[in-house]
PDB file of N, CA and C in Angstrom:
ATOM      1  N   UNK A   1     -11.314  17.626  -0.372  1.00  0.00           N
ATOM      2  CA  UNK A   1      -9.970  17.855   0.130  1.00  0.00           C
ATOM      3  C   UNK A   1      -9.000  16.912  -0.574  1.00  0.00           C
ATOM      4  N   UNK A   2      -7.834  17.543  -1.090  1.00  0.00           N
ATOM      5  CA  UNK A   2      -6.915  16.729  -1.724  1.00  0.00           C
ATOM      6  C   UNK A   2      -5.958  16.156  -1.313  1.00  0.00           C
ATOM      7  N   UNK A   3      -5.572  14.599  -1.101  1.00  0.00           N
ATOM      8  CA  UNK A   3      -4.373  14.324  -0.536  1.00  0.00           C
ATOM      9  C   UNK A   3      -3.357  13.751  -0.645  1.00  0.00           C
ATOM     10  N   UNK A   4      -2.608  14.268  -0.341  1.00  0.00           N
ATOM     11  CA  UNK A   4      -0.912  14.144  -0.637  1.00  0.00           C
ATOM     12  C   UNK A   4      -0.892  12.705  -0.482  1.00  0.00           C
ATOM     13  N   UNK A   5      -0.704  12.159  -1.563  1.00  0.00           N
ATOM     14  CA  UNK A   5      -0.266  10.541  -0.942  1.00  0.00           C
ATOM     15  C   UNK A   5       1.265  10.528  -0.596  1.00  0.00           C
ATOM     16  N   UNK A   6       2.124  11.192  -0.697  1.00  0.00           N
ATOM     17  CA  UNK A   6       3.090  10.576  -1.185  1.00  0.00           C
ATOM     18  C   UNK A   6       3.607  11.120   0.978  1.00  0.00           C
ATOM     19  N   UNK A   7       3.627  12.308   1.473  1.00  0.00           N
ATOM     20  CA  UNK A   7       3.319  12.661   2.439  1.00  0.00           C
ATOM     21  C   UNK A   7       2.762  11.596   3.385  1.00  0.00           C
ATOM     22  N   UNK A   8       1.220  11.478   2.703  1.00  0.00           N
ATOM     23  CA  UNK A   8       0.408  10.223   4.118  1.00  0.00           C
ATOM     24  C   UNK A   8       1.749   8.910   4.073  1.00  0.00           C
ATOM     25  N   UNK A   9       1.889   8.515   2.829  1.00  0.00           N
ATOM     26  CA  UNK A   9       2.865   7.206   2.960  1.00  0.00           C
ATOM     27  C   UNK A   9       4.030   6.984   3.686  1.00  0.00           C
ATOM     28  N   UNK A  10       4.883   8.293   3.598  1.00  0.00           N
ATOM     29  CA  UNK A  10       5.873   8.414   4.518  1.00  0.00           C
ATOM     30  C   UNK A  10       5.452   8.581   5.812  1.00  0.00           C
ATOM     31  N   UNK A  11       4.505   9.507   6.359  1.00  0.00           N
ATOM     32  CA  UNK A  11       3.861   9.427   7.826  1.00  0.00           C
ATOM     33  C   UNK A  11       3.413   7.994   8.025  1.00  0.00           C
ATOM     34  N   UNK A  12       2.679   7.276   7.122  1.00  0.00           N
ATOM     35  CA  UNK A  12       2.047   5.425   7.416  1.00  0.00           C
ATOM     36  C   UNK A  12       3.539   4.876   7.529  1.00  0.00           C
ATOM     37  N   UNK A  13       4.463   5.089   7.432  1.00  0.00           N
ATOM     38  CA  UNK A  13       5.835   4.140   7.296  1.00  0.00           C
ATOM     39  C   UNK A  13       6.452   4.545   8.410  1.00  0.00           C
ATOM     40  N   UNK A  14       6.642   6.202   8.664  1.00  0.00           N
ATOM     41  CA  UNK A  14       7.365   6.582  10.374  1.00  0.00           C
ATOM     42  C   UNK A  14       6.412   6.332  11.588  1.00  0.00           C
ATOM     43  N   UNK A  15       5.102   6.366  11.259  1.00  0.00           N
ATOM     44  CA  UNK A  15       4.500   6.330  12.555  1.00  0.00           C
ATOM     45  C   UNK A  15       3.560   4.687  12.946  1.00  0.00           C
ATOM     46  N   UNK A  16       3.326   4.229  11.319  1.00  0.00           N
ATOM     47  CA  UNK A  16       2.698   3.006  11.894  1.00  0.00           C
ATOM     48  C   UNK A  16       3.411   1.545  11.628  1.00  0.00           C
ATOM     49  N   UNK A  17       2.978   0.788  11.048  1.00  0.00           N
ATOM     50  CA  UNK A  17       2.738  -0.444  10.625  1.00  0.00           C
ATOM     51  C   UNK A  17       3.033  -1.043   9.658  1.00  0.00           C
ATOM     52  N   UNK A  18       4.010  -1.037   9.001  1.00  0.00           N
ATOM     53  CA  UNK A  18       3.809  -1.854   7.163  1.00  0.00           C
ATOM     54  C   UNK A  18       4.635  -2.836   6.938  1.00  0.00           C
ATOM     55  N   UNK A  19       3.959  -3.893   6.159  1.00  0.00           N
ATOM     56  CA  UNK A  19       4.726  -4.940   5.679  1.00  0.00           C
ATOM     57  C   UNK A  19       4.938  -4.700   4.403  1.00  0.00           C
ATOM     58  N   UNK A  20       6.303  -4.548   3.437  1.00  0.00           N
ATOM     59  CA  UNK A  20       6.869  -4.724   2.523  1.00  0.00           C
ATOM     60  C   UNK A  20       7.150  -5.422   1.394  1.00  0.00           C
ATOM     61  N   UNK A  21       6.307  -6.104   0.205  1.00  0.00           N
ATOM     62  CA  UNK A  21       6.850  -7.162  -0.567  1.00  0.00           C
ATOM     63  C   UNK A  21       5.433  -7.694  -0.866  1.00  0.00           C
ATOM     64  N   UNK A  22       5.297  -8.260  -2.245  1.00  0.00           N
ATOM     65  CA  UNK A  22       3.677  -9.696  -2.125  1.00  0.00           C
ATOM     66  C   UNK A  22       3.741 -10.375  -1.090  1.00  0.00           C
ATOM     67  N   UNK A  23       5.311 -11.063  -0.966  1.00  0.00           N
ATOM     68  CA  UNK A  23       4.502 -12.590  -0.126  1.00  0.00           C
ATOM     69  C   UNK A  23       3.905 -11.823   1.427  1.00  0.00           C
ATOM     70  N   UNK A  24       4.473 -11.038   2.010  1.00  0.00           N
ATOM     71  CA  UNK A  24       4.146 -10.715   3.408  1.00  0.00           C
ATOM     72  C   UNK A  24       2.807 -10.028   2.948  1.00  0.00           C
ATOM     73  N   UNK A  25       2.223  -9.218   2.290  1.00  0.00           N
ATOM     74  CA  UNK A  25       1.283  -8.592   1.894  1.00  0.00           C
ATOM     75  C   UNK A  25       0.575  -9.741   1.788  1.00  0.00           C
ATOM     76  N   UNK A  26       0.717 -10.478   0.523  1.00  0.00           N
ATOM     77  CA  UNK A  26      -0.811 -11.655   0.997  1.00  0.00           C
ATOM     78  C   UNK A  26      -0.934 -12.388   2.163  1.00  0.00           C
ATOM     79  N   UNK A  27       0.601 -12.758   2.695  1.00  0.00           N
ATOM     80  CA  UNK A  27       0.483 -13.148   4.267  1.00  0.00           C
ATOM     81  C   UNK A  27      -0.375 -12.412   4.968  1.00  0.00           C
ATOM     82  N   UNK A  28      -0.472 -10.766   5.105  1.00  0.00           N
ATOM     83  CA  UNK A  28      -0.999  -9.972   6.314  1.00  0.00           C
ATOM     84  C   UNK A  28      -2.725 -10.355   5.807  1.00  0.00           C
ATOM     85  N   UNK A  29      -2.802 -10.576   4.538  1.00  0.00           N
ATOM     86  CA  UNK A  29      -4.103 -10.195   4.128  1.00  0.00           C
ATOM     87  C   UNK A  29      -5.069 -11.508   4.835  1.00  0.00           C
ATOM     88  N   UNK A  30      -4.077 -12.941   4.581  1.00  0.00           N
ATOM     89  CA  UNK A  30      -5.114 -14.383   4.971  1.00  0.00           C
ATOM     90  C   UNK A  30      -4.904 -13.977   6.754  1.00  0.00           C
ATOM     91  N   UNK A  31      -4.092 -13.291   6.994  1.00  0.00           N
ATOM     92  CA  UNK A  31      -3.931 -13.443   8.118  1.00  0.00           C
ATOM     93  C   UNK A  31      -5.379 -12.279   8.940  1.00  0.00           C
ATOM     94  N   UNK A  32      -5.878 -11.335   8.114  1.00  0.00           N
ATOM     95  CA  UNK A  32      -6.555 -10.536   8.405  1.00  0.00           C
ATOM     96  C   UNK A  32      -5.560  -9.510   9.290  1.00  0.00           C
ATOM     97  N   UNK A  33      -4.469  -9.148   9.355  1.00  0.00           N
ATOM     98  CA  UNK A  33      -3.980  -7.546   9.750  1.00  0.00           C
ATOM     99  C   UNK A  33      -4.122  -6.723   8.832  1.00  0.00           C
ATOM    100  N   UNK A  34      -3.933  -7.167   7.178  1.00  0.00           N
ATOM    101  CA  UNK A  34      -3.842  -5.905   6.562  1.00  0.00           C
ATOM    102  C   UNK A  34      -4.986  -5.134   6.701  1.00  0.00           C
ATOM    103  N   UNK A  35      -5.048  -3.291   6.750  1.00  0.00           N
ATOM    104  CA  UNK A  35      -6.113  -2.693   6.954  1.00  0.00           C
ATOM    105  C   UNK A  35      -6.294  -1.894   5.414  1.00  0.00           C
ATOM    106  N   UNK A  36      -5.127  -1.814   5.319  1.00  0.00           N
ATOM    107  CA  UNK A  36      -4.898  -1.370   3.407  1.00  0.00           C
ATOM    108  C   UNK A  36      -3.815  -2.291   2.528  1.00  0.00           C
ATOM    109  N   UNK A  37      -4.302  -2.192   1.539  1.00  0.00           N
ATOM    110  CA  UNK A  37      -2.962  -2.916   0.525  1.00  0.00           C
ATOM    111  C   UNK A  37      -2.574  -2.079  -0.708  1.00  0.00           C
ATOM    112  N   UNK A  38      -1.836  -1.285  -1.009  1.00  0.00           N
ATOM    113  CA  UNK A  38      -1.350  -0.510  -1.943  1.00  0.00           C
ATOM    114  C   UNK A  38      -0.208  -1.020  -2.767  1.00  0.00           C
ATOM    115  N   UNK A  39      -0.546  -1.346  -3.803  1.00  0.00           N
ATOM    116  CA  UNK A  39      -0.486  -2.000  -5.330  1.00  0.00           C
ATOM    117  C   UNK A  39       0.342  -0.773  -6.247  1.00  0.00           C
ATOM    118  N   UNK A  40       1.636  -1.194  -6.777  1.00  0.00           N
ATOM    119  CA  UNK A  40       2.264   0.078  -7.826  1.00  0.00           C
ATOM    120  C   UNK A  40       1.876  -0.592  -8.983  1.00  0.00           C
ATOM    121  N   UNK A  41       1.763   0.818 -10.286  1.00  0.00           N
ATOM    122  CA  UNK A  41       0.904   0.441 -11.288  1.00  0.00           C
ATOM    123  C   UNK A  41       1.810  -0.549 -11.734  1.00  0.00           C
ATOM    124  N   UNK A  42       3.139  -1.118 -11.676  1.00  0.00           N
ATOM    125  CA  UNK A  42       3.949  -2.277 -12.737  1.00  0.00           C
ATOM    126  C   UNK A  42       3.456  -3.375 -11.896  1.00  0.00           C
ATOM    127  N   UNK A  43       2.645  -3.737 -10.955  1.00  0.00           N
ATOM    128  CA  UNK A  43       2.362  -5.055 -10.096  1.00  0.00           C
ATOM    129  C   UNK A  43       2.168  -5.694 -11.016  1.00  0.00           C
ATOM    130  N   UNK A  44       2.934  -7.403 -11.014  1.00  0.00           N
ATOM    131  CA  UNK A  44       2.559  -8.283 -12.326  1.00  0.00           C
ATOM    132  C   UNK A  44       0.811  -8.749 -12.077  1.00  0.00           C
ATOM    133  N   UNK A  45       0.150  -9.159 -13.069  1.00  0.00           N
ATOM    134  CA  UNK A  45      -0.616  -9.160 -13.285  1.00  0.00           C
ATOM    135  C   UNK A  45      -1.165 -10.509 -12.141  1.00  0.00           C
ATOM    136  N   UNK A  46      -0.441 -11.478 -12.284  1.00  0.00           N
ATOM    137  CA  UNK A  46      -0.414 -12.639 -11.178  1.00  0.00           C
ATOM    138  C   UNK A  46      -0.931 -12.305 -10.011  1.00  0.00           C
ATOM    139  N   UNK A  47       0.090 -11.388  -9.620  1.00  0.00           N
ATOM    140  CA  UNK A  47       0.382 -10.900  -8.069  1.00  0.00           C
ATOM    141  C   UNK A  47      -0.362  -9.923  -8.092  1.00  0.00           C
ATOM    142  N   UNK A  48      -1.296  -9.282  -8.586  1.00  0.00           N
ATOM    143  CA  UNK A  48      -2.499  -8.254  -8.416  1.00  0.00           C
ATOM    144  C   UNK A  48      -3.600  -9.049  -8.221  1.00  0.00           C
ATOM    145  N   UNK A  49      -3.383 -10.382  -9.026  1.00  0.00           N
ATOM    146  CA  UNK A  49      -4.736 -11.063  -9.074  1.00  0.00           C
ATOM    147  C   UNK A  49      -4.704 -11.817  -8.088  1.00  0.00           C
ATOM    148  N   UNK A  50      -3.785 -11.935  -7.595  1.00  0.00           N
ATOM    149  CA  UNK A  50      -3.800 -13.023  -6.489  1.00  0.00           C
ATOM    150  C   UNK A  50      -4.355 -12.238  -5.339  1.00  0.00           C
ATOM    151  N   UNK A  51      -3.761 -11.181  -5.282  1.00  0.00           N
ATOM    152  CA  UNK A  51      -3.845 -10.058  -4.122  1.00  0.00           C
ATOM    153  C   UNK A  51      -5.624  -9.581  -4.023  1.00  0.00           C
ATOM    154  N   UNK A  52      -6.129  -9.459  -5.230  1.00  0.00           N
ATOM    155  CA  UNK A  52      -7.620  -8.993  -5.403  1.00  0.00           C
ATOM    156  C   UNK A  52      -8.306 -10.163  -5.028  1.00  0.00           C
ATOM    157  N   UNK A  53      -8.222 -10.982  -5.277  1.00  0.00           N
ATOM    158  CA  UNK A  53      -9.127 -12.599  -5.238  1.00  0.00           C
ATOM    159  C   UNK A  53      -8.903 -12.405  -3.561  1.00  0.00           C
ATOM    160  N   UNK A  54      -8.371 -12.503  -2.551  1.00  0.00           N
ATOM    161  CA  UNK A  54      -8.644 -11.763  -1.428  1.00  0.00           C
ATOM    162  C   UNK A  54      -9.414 -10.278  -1.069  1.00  0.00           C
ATOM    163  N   UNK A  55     -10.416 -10.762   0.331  1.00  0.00           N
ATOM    164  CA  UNK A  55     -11.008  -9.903   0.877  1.00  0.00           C
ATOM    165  C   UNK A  55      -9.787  -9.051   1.257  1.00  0.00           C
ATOM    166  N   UNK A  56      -9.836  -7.440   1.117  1.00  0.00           N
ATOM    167  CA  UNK A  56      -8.924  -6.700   1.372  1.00  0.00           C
ATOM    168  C   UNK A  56      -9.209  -5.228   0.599  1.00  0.00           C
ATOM    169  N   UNK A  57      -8.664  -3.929   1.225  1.00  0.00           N
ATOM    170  CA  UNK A  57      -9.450  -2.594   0.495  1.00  0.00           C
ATOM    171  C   UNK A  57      -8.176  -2.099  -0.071  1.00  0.00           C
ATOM    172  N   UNK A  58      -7.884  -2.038  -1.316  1.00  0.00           N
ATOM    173  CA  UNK A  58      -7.038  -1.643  -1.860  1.00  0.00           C
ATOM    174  C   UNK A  58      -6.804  -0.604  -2.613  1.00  0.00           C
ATOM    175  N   UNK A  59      -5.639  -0.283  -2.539  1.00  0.00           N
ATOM    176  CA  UNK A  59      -5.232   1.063  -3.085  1.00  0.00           C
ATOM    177  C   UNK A  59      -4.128   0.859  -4.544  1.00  0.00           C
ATOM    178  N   UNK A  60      -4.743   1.679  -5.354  1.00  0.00           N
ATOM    179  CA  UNK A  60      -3.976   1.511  -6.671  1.00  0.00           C
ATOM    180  C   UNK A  60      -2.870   2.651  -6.775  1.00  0.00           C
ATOM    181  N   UNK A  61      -2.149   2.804  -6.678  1.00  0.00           N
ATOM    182  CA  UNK A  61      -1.185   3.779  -6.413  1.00  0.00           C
ATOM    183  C   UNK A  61      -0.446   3.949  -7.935  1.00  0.00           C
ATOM    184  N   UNK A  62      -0.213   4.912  -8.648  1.00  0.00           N
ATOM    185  CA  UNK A  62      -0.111   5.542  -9.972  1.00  0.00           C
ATOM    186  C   UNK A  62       1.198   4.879 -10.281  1.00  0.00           C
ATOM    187  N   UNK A  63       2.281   5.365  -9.292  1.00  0.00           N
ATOM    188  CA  UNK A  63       3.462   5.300  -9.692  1.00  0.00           C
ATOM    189  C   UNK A  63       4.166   4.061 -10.286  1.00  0.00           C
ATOM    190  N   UNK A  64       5.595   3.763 -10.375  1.00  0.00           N
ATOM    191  CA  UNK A  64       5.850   2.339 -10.333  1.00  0.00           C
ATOM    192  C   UNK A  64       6.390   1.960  -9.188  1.00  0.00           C
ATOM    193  N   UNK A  65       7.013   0.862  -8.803  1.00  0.00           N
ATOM    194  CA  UNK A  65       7.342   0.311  -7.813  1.00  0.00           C
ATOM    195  C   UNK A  65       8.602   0.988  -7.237  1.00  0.00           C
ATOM    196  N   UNK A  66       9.372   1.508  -8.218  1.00  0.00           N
ATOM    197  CA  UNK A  66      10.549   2.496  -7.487  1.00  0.00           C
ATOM    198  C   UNK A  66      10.262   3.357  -6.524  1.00  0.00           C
ATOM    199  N   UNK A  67       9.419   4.188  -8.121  1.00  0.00           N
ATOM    200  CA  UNK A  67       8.593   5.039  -6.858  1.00  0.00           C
ATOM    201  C   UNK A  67       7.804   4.907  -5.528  1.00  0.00           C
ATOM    202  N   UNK A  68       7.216   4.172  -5.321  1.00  0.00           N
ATOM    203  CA  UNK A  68       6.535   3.425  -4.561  1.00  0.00           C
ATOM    204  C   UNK A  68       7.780   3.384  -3.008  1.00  0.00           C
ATOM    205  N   UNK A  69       8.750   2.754  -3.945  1.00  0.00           N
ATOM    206  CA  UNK A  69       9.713   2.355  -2.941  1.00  0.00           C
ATOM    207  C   UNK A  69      10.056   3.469  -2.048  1.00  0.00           C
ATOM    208  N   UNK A  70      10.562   4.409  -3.128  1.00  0.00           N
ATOM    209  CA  UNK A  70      11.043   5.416  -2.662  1.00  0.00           C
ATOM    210  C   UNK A  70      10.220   6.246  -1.790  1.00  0.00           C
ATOM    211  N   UNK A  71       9.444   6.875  -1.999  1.00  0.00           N
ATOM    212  CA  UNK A  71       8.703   7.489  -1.141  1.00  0.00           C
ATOM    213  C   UNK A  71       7.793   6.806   0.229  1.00  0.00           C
ATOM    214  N   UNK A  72       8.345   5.558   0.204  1.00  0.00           N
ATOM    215  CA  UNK A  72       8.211   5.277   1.697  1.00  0.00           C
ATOM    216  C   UNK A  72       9.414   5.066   2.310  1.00  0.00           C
ATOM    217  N   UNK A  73      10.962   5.640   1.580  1.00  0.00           N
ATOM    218  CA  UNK A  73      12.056   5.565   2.194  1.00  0.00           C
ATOM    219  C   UNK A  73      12.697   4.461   1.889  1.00  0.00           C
ATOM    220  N   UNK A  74      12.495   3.742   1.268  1.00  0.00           N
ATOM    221  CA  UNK A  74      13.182   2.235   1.057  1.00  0.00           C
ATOM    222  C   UNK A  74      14.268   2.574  -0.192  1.00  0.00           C
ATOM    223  N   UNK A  75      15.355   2.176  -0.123  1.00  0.00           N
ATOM    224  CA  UNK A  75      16.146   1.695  -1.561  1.00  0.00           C
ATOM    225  C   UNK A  75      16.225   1.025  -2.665  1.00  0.00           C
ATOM    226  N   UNK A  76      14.759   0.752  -2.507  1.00  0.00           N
ATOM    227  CA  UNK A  76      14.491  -0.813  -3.376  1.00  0.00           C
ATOM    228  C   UNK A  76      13.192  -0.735  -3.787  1.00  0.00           C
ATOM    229  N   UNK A  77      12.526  -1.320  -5.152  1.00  0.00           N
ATOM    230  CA  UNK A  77      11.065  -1.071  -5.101  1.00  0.00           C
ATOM    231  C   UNK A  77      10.438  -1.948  -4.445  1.00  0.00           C
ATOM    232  N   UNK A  78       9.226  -1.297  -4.144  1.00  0.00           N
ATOM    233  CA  UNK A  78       8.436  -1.885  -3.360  1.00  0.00           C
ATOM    234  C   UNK A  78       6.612  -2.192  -4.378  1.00  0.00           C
ATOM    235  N   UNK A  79       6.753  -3.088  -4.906  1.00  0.00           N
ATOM    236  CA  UNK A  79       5.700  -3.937  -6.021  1.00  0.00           C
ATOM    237  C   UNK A  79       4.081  -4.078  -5.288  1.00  0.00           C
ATOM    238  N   UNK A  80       4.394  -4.256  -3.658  1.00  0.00           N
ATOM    239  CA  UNK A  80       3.133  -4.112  -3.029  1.00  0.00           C
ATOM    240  C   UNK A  80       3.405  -3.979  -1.125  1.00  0.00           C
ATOM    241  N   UNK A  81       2.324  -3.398  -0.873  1.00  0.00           N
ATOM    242  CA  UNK A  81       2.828  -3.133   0.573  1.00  0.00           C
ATOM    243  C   UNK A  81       1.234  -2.831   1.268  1.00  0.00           C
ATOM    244  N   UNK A  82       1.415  -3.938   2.803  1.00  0.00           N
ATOM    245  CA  UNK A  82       0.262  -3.848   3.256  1.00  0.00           C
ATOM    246  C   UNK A  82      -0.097  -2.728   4.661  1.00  0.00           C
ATOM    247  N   UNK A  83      -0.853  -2.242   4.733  1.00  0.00           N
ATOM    248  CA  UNK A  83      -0.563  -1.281   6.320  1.00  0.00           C
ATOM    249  C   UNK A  83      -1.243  -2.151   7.095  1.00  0.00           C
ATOM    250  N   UNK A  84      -0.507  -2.246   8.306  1.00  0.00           N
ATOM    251  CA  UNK A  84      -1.525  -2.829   9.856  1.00  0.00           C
ATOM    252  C   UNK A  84      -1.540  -2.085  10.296  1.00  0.00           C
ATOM    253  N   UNK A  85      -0.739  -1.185  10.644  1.00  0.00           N
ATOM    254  CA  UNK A  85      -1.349   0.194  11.553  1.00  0.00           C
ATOM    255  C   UNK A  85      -1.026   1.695  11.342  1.00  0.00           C
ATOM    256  N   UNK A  86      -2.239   2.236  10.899  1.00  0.00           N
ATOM    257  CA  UNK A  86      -1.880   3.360  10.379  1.00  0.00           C
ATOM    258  C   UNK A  86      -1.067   4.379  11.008  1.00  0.00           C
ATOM    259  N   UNK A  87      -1.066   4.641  12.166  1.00  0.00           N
ATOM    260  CA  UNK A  87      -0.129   5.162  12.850  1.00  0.00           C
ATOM    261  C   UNK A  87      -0.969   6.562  12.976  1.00  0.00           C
ATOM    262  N   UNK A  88      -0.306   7.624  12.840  1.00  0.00           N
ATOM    263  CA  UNK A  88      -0.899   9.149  12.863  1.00  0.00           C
ATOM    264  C   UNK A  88      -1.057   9.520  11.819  1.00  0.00           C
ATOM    265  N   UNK A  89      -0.993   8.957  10.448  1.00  0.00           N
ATOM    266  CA  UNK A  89      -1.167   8.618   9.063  1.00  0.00           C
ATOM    267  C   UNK A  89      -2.809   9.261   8.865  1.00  0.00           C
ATOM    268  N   UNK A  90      -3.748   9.518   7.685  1.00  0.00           N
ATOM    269  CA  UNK A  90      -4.592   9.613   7.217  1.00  0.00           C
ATOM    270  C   UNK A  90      -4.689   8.563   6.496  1.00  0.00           C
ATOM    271  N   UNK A  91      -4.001   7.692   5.851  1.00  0.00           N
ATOM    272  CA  UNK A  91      -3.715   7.175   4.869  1.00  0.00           C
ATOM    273  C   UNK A  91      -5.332   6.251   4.129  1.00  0.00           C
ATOM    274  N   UNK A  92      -6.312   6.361   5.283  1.00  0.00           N
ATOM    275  CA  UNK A  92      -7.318   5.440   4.777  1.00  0.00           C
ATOM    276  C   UNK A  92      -8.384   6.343   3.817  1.00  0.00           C
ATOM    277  N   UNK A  93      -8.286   8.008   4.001  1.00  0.00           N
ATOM    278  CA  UNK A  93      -8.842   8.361   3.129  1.00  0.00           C
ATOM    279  C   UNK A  93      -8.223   8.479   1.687  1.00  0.00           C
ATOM    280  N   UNK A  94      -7.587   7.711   1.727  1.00  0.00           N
ATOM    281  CA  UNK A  94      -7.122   7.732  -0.431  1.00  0.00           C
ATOM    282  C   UNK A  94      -7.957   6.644  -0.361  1.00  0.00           C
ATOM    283  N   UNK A  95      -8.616   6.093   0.328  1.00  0.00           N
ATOM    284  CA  UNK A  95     -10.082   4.505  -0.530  1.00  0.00           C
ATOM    285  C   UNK A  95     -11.098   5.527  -0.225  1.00  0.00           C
ATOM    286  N   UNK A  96     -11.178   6.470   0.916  1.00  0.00           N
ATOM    287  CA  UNK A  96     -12.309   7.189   0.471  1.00  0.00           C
ATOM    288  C   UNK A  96     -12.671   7.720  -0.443  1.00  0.00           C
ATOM    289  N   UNK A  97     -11.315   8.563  -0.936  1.00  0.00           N
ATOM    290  CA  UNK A  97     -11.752   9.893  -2.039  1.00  0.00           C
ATOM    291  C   UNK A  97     -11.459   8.724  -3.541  1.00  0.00           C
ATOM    292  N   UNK A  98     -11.736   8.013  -3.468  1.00  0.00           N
ATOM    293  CA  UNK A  98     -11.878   6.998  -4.814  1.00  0.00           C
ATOM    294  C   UNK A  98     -10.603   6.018  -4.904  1.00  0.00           C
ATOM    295  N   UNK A  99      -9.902   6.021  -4.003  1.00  0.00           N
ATOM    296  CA  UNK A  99      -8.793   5.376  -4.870  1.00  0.00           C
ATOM    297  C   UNK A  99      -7.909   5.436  -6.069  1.00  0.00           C
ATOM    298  N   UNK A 100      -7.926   7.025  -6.068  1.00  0.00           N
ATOM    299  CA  UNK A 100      -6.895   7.635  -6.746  1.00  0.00           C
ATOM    300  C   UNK A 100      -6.088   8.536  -6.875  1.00  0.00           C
ATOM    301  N   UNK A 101      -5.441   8.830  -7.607  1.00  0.00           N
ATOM    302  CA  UNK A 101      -4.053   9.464  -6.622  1.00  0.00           C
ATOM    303  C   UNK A 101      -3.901  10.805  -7.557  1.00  0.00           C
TER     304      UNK A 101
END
């Protein structure tokens, strides 16, 4: 079954949980809320590595960070973003079906 990421993301953003940005993203992660972390392909290399060197199930998401932005409704890009609660979202099967989009 194929899935719409771009769909689940906007449902994970109206119905659940997300923090916006690296620093809150590695915040949610030491903190153990994040349940996903979705990474746009321009993430600097730093801030991917920093983000991976943490326990955490991540999602590589194709686009760039505009995009990214955009399709969770924001005006601004969004470089990395963590979910705490998925809400009525699917969003955890994009780590099932491989982590790719």
């Amino acid at each position: 079954m194929e899935i719409d990421v771009a769909r689940t993301l906007r449902t994970t953003v109206r119905t659940g949980k997300v923090y916006f940005g690296a620093k809150r993203t590695i915040k949610s992660i030491i903190n153990g809320d994040a349940k996903l972390v979705v990474l746009a392909s321009n993430c600097p290399k730093e801030i991917r590595a920093e983000i991976t060197s943490k326990e955490s199930v991540i999602y590589d998401f194709k686009g760039d960070s505009t995009e990214l932005g955009s399709l969770c409704g924001k005006t601004y890009a969004v470089l990395a973003l963590s979910v705490i609660d998925v809400g009525s979202s699917d969003i955890m099967a994009l780590v099932k079906n491989g982590g790719e989009q």
